[in-house]
Protein backbone atom coordinates (compact mmCIF):
# COMPACT_ATOMS: atom_id res chain seq x y z
CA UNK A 1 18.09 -13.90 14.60
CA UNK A 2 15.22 -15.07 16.61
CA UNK A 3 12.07 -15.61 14.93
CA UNK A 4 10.06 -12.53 14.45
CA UNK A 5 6.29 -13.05 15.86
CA UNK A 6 3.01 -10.99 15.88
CA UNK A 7 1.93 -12.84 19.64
CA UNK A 8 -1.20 -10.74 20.80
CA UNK A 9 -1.35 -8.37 17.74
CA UNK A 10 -4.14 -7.76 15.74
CA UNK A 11 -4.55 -7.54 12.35
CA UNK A 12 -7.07 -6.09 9.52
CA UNK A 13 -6.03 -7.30 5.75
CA UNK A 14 -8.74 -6.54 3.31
CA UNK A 15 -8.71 -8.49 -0.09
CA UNK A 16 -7.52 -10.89 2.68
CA UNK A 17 -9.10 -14.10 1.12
CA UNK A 18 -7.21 -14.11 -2.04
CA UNK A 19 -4.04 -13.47 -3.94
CA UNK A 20 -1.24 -11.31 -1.91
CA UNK A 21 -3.84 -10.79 0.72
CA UNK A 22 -4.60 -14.34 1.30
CA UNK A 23 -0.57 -14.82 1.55
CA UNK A 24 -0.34 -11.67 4.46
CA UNK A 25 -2.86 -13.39 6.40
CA UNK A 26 -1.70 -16.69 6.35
CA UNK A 27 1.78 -15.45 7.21
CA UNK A 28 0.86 -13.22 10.36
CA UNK A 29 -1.27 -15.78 11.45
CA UNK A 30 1.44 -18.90 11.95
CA UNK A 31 3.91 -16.22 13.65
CA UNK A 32 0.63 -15.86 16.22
CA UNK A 33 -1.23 -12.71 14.77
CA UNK A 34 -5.30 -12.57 15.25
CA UNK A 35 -6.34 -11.62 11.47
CA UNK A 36 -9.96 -10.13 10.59
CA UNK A 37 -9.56 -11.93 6.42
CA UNK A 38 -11.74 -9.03 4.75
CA UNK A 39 -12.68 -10.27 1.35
CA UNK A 40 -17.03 -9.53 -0.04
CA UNK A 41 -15.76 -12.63 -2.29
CA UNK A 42 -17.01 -10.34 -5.96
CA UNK A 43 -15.24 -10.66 -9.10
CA UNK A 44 -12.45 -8.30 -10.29
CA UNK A 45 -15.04 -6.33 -12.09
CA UNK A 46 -17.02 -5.94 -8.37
CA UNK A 47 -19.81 -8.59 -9.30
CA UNK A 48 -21.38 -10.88 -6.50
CA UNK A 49 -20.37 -14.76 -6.69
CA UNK A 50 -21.09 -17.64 -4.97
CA UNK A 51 -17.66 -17.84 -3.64
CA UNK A 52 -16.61 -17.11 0.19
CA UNK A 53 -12.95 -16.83 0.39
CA UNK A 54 -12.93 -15.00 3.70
CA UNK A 55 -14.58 -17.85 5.19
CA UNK A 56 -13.00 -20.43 3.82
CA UNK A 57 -9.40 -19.37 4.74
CA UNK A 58 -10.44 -18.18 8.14
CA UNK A 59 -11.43 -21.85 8.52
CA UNK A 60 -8.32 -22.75 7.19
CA UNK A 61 -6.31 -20.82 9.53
CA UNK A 62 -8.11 -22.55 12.68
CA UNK A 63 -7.56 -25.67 11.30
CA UNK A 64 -3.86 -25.00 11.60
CA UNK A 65 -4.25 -23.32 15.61
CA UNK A 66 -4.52 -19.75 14.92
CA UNK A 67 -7.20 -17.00 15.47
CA UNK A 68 -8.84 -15.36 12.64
CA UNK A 69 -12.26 -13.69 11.63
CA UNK A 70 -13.91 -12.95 8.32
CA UNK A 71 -15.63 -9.59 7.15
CA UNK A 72 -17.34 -9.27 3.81
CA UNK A 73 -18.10 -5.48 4.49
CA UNK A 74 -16.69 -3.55 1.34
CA UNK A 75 -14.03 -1.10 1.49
CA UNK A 76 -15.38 1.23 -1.17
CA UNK A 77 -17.71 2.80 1.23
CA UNK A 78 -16.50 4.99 4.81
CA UNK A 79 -19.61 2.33 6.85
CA UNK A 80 -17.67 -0.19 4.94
CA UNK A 81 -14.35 0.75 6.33
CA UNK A 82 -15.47 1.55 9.19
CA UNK A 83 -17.44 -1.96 9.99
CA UNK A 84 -13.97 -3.73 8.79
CA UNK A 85 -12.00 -1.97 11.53
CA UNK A 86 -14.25 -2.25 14.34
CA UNK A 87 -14.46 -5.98 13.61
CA UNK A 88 -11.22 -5.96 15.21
CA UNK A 89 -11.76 -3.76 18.42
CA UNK A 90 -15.43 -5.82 18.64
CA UNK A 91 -13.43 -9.03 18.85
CA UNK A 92 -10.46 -8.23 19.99
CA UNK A 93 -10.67 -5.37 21.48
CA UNK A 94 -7.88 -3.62 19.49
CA UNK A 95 -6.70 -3.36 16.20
CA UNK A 96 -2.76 -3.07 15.81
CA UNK A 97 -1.78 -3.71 11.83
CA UNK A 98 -3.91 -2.75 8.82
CA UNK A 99 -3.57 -4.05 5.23
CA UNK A 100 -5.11 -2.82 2.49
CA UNK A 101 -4.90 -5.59 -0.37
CA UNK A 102 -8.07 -5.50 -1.85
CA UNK A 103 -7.87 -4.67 -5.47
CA UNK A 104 -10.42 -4.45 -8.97
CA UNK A 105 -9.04 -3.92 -12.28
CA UNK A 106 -10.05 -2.54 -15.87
CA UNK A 107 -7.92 -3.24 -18.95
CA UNK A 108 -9.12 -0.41 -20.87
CA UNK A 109 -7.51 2.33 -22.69
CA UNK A 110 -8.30 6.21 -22.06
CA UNK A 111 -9.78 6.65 -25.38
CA UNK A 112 -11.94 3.58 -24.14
CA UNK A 113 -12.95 4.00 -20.68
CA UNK A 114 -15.85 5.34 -18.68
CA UNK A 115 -16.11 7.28 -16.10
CA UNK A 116 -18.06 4.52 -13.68
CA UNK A 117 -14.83 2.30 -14.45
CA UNK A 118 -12.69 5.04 -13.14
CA UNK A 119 -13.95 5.56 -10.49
CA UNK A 120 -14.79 2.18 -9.43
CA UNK A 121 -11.53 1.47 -9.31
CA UNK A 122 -11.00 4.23 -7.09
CA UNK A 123 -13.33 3.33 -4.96
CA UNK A 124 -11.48 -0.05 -3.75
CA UNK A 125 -7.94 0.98 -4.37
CA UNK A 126 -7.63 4.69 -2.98
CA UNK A 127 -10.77 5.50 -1.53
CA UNK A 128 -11.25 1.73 -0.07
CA UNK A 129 -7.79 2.36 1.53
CA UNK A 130 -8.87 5.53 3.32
CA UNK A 131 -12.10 4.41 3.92
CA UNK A 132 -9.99 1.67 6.22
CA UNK A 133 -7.30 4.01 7.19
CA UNK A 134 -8.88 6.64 8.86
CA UNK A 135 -11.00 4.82 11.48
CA UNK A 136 -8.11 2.23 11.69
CA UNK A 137 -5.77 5.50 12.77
CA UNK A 138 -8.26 6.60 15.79
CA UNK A 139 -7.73 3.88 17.20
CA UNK A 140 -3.91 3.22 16.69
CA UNK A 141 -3.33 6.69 17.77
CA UNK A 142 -5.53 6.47 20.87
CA UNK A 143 -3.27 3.15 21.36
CA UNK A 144 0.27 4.61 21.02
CA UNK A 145 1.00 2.25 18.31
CA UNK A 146 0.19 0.71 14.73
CA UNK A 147 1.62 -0.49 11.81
CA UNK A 148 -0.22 0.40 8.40
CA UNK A 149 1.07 -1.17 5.06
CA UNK A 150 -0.78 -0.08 1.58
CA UNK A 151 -0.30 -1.90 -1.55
CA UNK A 152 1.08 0.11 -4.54
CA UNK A 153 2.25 -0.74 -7.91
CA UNK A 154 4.75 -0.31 -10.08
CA UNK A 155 1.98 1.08 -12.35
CA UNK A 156 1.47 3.57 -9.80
CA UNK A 157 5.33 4.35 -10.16
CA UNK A 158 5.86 3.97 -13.97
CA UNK A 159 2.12 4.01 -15.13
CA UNK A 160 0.71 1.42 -17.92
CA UNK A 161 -0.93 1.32 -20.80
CA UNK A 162 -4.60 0.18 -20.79
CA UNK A 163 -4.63 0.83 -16.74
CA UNK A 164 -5.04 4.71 -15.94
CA UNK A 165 -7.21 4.15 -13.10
CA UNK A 166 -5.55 1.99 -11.68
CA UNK A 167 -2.05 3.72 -12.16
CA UNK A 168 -3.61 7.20 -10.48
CA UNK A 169 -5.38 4.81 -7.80
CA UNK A 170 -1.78 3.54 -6.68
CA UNK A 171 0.27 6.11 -7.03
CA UNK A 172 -2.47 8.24 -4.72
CA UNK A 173 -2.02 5.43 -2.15
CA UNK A 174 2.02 6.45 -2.10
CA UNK A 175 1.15 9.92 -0.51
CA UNK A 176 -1.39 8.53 1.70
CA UNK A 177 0.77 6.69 3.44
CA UNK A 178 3.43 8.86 3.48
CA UNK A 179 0.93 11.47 5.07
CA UNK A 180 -0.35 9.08 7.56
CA UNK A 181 3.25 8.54 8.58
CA UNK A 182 3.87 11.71 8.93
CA UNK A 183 0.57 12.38 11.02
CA UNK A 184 0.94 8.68 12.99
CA UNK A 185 4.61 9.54 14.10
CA UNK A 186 3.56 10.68 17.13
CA UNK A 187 1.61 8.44 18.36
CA UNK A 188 3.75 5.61 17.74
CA UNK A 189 2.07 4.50 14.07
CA UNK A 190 4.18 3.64 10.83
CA UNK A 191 3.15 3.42 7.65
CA UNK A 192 4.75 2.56 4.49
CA UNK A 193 4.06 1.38 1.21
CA UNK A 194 5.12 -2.32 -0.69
CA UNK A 195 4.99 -2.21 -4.13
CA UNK A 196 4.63 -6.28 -5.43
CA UNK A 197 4.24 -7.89 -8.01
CA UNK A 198 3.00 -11.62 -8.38
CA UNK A 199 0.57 -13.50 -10.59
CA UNK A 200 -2.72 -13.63 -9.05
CA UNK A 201 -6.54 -13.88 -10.33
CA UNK A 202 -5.55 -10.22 -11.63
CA UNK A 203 -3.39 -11.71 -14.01
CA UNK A 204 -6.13 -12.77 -15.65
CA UNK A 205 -5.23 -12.34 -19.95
CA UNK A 206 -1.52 -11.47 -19.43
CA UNK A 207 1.10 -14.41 -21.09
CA UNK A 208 3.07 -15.02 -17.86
CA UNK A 209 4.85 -18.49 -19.02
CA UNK A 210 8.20 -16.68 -19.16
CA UNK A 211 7.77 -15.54 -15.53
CA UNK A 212 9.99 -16.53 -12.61
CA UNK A 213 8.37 -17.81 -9.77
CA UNK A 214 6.53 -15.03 -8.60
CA UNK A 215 4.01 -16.58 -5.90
CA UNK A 216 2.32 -13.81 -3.87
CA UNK A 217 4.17 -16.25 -0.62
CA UNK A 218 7.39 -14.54 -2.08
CA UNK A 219 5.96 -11.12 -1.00
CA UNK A 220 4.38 -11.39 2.09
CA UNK A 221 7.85 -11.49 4.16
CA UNK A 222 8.63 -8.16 3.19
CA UNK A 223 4.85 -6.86 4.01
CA UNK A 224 5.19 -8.78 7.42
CA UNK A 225 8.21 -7.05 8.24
CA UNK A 226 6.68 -3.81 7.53
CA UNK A 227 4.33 -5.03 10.03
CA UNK A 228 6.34 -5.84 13.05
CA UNK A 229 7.50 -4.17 16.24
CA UNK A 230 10.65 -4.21 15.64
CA UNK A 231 10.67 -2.06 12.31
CA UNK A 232 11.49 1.60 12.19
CA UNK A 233 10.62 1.98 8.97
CA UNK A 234 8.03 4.16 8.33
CA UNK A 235 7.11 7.09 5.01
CA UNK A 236 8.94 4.26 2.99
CA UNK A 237 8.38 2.03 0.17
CA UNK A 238 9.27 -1.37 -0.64
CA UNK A 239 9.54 -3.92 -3.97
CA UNK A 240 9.12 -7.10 -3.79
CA UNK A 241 8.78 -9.32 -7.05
CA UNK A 242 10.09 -12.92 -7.71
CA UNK A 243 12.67 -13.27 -5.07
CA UNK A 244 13.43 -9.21 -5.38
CA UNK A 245 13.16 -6.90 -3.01
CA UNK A 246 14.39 -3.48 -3.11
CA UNK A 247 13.39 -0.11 -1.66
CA UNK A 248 12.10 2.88 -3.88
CA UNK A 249 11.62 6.44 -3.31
CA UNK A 250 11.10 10.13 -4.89
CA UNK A 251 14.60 11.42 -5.73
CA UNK A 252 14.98 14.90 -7.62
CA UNK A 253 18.24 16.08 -9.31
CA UNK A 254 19.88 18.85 -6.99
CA UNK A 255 18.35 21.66 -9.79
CA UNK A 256 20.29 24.84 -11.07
CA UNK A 257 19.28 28.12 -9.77
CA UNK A 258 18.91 31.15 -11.64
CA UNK A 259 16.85 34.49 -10.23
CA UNK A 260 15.31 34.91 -13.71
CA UNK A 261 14.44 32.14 -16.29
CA UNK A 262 13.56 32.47 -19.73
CA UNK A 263 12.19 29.87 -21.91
CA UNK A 264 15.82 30.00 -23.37
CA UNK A 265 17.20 29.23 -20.37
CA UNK A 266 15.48 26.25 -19.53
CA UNK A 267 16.57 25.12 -22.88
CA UNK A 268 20.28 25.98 -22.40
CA UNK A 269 20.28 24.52 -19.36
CA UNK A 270 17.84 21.41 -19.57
CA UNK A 271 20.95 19.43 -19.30
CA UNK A 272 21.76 20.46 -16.17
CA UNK A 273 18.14 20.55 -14.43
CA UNK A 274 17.80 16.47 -15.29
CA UNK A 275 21.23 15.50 -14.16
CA UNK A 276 20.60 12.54 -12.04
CA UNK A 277 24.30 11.65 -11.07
CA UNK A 278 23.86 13.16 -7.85
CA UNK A 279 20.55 12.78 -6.98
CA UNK A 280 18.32 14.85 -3.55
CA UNK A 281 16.12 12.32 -1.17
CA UNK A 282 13.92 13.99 1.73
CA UNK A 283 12.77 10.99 3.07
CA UNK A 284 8.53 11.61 3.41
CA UNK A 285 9.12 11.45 7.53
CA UNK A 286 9.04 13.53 9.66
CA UNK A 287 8.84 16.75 6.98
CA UNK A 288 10.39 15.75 3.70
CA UNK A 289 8.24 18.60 1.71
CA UNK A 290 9.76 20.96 4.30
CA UNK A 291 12.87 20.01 3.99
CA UNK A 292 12.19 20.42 0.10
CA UNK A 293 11.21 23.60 0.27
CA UNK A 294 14.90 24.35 2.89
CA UNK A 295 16.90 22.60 -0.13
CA UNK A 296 15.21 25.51 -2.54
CA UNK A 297 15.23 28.61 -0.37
CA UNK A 298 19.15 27.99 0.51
CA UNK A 299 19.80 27.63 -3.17
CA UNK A 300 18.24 31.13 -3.26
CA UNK A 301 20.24 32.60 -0.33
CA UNK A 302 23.53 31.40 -2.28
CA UNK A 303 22.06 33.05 -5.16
């Protein structure tokens, strides 16, 4: 296979100076992508520093003979978004693959957190992403084409102890995308989720000496190929962890239908309703919930 490249395609990744972001950016960039690195260089509890990652890798990608600007606008307000994207069309002149990479975290259980830390993580996970998304999807649309990719988690999947925002912040990006790529379709704009996992400054406290290698340059392929022209993909989801990747997605068990149900019958039959052998996928695209509610009203019509 020829080499896949990203000539004359631009590209917004925010949380682009560090960790997975960092990786995305560097990646698009050598196959000939224009990057805006987003990245306000604060801590992972949001506090200022003296560091400047955006800059410093967008000098870094010069040095090697690409193209690449920094923004240190935040994505946890809609200006912030907003400023991010049209960084892109003010340089450019266009703005053909979003990213949304940035990422905060709060080790704190239920019982223990706040409501400030709940929604500050929020605000850069799931708002920050639609904060990005929405002006990003103007102009895609108005361009006939775009690529969006949003970063889940397999704590947004499975959930984790000590991280409830931060579980409901990335399982809420899952049906973002899967809405935008239902809206985008027609316009020529995928999106689709990856779901990584790789040690980064987030995993700060956490014993990973019995890891594999799990660089975040192990995940950015998969996010790059999200990213291209030439994939169809789009209402999907991707994992990619220490050499792994894999694609998930929402399955139900095909469900036993009864006219009437008593709490008896659930019981008798809870067997039955969680049989997995034979699982039911409506892909997200172009109408999966329709095509849920189809499945359903035939079962009815059998009776």
């Amino acid at each position: 296979m020829s080499e896949l490249r990203f000539d004359g395609r631009v590209a917004v990744i925010t949380g682009g100076g560090r960790g997975l972001g960092r990786a995305h950016a560097l990646l698009l960039a050598k196959r000939g992508c224009k990057v805006v690195v987003n990245d306000p260089g604060v801590s992972m509890a949001g506090d200022p520093t003296d560091e400047a990652p955006a800059a410093a890798l967008v000098a870094e990608i010069k040095a090697a003979g690409g193209e690449a600007i920094a923004s240190t606008d935040s994505v946890a307000t809609p200006a912030g978004g907003k400023a991010i994207v049209e960084a892109a069309l003010d340089t450019w002149g266009r703005i053909d693959i979003m990213i949304h990479s940035a990422g905060n975290v709060r080790k704190l259980t239920i019982a223990d957190l706040d409501y400030a830390d709940f929604e500050a993580i929020l605000d850069v996970h799931l708002r920050g992403a639609f904060h990005v998304a929405k002006p990003a999807l103007a102009a895609m649309s108005a361009a006939g084409y775009g690529r969006m990719v949003f970063t889940s988690s397999i704590n947004g999947l499975y959930g984790k102890s000590e991280a409830a925002p931060y579980s409901t912040a990335k399982a809420g990006m899952i049906g973002l995308s899967h809405s935008i790529g239902i809206e985008g379709a027609p316009f020529g704009v995928a999106s689709n989720v990856i779901v990584p996992a790789a040690v980064t400054r987030m995993s700060a406290n956490v014993d990973t000496s019995q890891f594999p290698p799990m660089d975040p340059d192990m995940v950015a392929p998969a996010v790059a190929y999200l990213c291209h022209d030439s994939c169809t993909l789009t209402g999907e989801m991707l994992v990619a962890m220490g050499g792994r990747v894999a694609r998930a997605w929402v399955a139900e068990s095909p469900g036993v239908y009864r006219p009437q149900w008593t709490i008896e019958d659930i019981a008798a039959d809870l067997d039955r309703i969680r049989d997995t052998s034979d699982p039911v996928i409506f892909p997200p695209v172009p109408d999966g919930q329709l095509d849920h509610l189809l499945y359903g009203f035939a079962m009815a019509r059998k009776g």
